[in-house]
C-alpha atoms as a PDB file:
ATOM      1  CA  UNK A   1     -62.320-112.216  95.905  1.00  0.00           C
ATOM      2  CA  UNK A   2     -64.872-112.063  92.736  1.00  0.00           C
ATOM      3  CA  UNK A   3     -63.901-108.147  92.216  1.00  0.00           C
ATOM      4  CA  UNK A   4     -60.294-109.626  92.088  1.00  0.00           C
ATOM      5  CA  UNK A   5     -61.026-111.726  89.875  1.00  0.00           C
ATOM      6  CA  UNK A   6     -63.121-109.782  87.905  1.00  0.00           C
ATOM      7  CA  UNK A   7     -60.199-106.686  87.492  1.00  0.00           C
ATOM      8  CA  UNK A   8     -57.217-109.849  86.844  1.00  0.00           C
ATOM      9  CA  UNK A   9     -59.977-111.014  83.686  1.00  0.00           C
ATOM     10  CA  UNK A  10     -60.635-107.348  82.563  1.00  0.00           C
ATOM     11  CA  UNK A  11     -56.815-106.522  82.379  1.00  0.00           C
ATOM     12  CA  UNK A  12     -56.292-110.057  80.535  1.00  0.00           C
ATOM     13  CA  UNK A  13     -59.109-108.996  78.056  1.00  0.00           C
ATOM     14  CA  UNK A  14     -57.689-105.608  77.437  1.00  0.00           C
ATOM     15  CA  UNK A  15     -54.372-107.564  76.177  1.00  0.00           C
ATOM     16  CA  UNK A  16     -55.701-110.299  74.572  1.00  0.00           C
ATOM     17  CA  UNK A  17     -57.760-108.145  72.037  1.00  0.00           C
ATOM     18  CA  UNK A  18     -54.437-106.851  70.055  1.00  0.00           C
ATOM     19  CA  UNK A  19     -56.082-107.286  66.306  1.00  0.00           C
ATOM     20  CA  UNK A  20     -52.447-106.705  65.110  1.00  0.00           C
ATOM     21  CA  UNK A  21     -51.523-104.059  62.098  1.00  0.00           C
ATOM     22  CA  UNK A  22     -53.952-105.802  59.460  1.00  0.00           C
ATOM     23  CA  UNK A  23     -54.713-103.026  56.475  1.00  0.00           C
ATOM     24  CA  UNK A  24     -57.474-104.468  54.014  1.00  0.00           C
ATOM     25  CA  UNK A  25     -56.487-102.376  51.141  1.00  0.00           C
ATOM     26  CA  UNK A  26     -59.887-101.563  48.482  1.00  0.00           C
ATOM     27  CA  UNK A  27     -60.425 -98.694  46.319  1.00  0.00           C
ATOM     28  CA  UNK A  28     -63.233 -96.444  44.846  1.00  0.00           C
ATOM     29  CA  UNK A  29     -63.232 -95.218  41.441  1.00  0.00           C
ATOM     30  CA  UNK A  30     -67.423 -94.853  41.045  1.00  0.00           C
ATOM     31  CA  UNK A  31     -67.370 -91.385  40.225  1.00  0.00           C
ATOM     32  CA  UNK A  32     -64.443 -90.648  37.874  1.00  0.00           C
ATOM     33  CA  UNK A  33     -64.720 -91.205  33.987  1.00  0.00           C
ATOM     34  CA  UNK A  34     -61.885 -93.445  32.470  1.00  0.00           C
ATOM     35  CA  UNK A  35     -58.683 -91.814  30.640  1.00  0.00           C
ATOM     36  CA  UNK A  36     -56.625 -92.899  27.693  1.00  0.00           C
ATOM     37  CA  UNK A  37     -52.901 -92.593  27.335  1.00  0.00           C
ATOM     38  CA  UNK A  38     -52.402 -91.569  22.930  1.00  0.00           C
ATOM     39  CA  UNK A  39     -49.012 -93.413  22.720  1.00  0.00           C
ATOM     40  CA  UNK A  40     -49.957 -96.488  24.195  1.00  0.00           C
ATOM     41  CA  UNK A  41     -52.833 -99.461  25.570  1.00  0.00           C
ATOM     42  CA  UNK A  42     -53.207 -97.646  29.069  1.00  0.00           C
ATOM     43  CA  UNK A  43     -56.649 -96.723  30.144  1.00  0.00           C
ATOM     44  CA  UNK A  44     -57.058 -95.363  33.205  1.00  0.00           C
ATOM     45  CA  UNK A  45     -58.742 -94.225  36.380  1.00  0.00           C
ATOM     46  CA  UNK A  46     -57.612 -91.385  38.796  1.00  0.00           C
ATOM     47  CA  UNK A  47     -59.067 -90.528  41.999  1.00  0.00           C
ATOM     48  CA  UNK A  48     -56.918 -87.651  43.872  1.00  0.00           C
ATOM     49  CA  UNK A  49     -53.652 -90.208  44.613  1.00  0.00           C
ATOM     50  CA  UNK A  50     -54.850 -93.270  43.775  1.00  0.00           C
ATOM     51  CA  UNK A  51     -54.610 -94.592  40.026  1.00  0.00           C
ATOM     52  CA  UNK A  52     -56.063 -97.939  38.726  1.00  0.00           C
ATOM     53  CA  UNK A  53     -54.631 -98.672  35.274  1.00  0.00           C
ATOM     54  CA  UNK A  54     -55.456-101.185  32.607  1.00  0.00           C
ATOM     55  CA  UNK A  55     -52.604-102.562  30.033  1.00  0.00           C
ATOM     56  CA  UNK A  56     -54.166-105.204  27.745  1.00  0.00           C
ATOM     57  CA  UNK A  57     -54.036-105.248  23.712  1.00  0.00           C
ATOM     58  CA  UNK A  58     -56.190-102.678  21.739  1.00  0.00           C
ATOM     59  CA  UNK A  59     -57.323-105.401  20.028  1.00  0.00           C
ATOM     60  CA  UNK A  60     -59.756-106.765  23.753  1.00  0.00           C
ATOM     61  CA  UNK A  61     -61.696-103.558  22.524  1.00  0.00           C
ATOM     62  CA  UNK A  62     -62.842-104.399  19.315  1.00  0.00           C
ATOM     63  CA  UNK A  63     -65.140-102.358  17.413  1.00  0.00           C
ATOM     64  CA  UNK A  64     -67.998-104.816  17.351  1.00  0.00           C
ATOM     65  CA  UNK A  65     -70.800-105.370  19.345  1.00  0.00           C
ATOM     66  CA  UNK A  66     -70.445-108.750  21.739  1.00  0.00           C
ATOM     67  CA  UNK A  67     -73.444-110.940  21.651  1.00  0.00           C
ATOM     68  CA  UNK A  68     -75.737-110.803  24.696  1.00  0.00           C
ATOM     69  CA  UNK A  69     -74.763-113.060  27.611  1.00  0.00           C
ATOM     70  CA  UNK A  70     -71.153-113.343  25.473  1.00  0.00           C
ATOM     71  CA  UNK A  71     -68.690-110.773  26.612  1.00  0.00           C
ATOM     72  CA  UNK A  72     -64.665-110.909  25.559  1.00  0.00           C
ATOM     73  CA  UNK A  73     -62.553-112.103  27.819  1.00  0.00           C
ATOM     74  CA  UNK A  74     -59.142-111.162  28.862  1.00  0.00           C
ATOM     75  CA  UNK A  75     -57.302-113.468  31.347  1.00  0.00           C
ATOM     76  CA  UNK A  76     -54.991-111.522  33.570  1.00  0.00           C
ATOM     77  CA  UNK A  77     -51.324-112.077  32.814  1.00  0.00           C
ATOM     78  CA  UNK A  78     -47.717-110.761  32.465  1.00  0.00           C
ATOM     79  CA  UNK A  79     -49.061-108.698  29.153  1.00  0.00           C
ATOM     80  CA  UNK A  80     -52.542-108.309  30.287  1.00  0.00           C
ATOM     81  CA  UNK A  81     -52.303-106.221  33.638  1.00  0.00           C
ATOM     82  CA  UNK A  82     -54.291-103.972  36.025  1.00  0.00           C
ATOM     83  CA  UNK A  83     -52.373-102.069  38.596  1.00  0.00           C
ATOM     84  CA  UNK A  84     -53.786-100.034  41.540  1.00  0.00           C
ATOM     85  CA  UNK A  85     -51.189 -97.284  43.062  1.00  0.00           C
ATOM     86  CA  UNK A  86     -51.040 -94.771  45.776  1.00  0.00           C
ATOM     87  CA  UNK A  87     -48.873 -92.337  45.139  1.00  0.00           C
ATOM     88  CA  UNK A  88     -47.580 -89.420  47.252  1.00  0.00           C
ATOM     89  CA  UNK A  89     -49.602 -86.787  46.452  1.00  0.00           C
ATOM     90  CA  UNK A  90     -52.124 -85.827  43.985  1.00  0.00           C
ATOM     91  CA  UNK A  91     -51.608 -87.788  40.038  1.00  0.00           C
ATOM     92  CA  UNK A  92     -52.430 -86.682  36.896  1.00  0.00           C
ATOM     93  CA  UNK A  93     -52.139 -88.328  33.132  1.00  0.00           C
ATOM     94  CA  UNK A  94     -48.667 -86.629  32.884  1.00  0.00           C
ATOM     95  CA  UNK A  95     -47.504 -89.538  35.536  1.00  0.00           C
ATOM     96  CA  UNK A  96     -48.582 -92.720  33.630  1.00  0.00           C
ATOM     97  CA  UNK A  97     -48.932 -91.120  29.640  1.00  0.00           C
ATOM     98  CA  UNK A  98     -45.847 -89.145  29.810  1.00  0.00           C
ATOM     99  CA  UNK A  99     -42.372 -90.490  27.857  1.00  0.00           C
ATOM    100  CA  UNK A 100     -40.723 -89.685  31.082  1.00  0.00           C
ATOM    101  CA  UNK A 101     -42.495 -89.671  34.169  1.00  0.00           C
ATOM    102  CA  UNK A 102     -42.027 -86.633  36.447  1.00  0.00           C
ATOM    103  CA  UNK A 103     -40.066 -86.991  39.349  1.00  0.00           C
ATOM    104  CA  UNK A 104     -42.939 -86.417  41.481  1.00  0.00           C
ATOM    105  CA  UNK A 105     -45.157 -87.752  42.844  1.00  0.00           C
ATOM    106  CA  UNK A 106     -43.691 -90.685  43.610  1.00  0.00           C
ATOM    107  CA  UNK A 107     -45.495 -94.231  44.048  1.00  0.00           C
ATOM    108  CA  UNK A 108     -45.636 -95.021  47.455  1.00  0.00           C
ATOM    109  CA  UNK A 109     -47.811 -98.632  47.134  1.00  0.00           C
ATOM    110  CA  UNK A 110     -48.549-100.729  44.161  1.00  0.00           C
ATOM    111  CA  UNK A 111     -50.821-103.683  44.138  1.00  0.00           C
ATOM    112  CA  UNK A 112     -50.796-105.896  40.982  1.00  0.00           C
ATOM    113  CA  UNK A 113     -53.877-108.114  39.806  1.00  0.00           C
ATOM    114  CA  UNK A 114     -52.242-111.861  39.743  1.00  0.00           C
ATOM    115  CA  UNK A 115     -55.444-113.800  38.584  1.00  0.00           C
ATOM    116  CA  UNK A 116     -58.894-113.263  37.153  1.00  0.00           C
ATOM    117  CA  UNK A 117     -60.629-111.922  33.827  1.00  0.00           C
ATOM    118  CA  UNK A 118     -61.186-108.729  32.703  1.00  0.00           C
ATOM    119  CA  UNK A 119     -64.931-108.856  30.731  1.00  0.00           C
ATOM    120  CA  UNK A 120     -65.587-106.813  27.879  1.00  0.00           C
ATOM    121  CA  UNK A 121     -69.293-106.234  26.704  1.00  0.00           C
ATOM    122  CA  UNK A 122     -69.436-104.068  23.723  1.00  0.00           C
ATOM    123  CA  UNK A 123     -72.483-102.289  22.273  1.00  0.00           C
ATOM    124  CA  UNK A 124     -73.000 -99.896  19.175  1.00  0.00           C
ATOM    125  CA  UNK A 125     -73.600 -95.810  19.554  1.00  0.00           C
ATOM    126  CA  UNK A 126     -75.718 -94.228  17.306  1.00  0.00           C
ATOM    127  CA  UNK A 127     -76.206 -91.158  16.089  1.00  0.00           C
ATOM    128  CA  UNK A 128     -79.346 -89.401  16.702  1.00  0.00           C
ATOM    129  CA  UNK A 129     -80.918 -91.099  13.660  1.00  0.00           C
ATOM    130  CA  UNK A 130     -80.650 -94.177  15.409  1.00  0.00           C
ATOM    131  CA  UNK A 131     -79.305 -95.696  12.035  1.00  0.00           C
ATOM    132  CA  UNK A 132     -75.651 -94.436  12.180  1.00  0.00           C
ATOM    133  CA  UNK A 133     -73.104 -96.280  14.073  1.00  0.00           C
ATOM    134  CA  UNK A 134     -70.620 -93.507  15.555  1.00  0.00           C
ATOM    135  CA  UNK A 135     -68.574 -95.578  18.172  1.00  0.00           C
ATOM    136  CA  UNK A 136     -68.764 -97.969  20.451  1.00  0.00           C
ATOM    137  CA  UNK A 137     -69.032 -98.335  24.399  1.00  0.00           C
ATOM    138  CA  UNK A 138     -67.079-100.730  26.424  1.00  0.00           C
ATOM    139  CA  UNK A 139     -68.421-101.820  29.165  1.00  0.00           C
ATOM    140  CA  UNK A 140     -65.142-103.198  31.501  1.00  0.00           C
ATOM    141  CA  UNK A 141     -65.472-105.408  34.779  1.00  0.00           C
ATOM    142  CA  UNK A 142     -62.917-107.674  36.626  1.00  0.00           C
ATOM    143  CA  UNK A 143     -64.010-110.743  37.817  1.00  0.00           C
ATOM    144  CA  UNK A 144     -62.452-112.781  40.576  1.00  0.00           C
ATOM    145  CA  UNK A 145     -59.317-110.609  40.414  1.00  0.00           C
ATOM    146  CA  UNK A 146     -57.030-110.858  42.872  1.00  0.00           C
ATOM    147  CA  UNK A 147     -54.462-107.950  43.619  1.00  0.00           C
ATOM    148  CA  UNK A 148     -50.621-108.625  45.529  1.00  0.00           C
ATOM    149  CA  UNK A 149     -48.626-106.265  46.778  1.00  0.00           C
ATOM    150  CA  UNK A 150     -45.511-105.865  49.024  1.00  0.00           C
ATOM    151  CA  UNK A 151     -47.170-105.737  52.601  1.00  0.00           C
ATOM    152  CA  UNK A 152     -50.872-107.851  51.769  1.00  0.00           C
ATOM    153  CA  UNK A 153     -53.493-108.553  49.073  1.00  0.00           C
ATOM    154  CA  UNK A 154     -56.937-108.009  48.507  1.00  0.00           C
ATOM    155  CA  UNK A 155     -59.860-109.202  46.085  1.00  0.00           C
ATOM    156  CA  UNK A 156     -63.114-108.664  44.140  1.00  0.00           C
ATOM    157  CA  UNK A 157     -65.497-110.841  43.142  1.00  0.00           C
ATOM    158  CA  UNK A 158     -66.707-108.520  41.016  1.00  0.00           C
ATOM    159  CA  UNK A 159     -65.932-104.742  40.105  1.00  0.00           C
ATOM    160  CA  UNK A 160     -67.479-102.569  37.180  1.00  0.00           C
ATOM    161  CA  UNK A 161     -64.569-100.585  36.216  1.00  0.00           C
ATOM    162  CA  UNK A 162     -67.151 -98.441  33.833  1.00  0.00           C
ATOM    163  CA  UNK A 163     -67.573 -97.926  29.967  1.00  0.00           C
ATOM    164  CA  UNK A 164     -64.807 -97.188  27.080  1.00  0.00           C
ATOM    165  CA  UNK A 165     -65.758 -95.498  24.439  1.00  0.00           C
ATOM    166  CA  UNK A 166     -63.975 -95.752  21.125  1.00  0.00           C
ATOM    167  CA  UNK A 167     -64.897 -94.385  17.577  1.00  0.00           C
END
């Protein structure tokens, strides 16, 4: 009778642990150095089919240095986005920078950030002389963003997007 009841609870188990089809969506963009579109706001990140982008004013990246423990803010809005996609296959500049897009690839998901800040600390480079200001670095980080998209959502707490540089 126990091994009976032992095989009816095992076969129960087995059902009961369906964990469904949830996807927690993140992304990685660590190791790849931030791009510039000429014609536009867009800076962005791409990592073999994945692209984070960044569409706020030119004027969030001021050429002046922030004070310490002060950095600019940018609240995430309708004109102030960030946008993570997946595309089909591998992306290049051509598919964000371009006037019109190629045809492929083609997006496949797109997440959009739908709250949060976007933190801008910026510091003064020098030239070797250590006297000469010869552009500045933007250092760019989201902070309690939070990113929808057509099947779920996901969020960060924090996420160092890396440094701009502009002249």
């Amino acid at each position: 009778m126990k091994k009976l009841i032992v095989l009816v609870a095992s076969v129960f188990m087995l059902q009961a642990c369906d964990d469904g089809d949830i996807t927690l969506e993140s992304f990685n963009f660590d190791t790849v150095n931030i791009q510039e579109c000429t014609d536009n706001n867009l800076i962005f990140k791409i990592n073999g089919d994945e692209m984070l982008l960044i569409n706020i004013p030119e004027a969030s990246f001021a050429n002046e240095e922030t004070p310490d423990g002060s950095p600019r803010i940018v609240n995430i809005s309708s004109s102030n986005q960030i946008i993570y996609r997946i595309y089909s296959g591998t992306v290049t500049s051509n598919n964000i920078c371009a006037t019109i897009p190629p045809a492929t690839p083609v997006v496949q998901d797109e997440w959009n950030a739908t709250g949060g800040t976007i933190e801008i600390i910026t510091d003064a480079l020098y030239d070797v002389d250590g006297i000469t200001v010869i552009g500045y670095t933007h250092n760019i980080k989201f902070v309690n963003v939070n990113f929808s998209g057509s099947s779920n959502s996901f969020s960060f707490t924090e996420y160092n997007f890396g440094n701009y540089e502009t002249n």
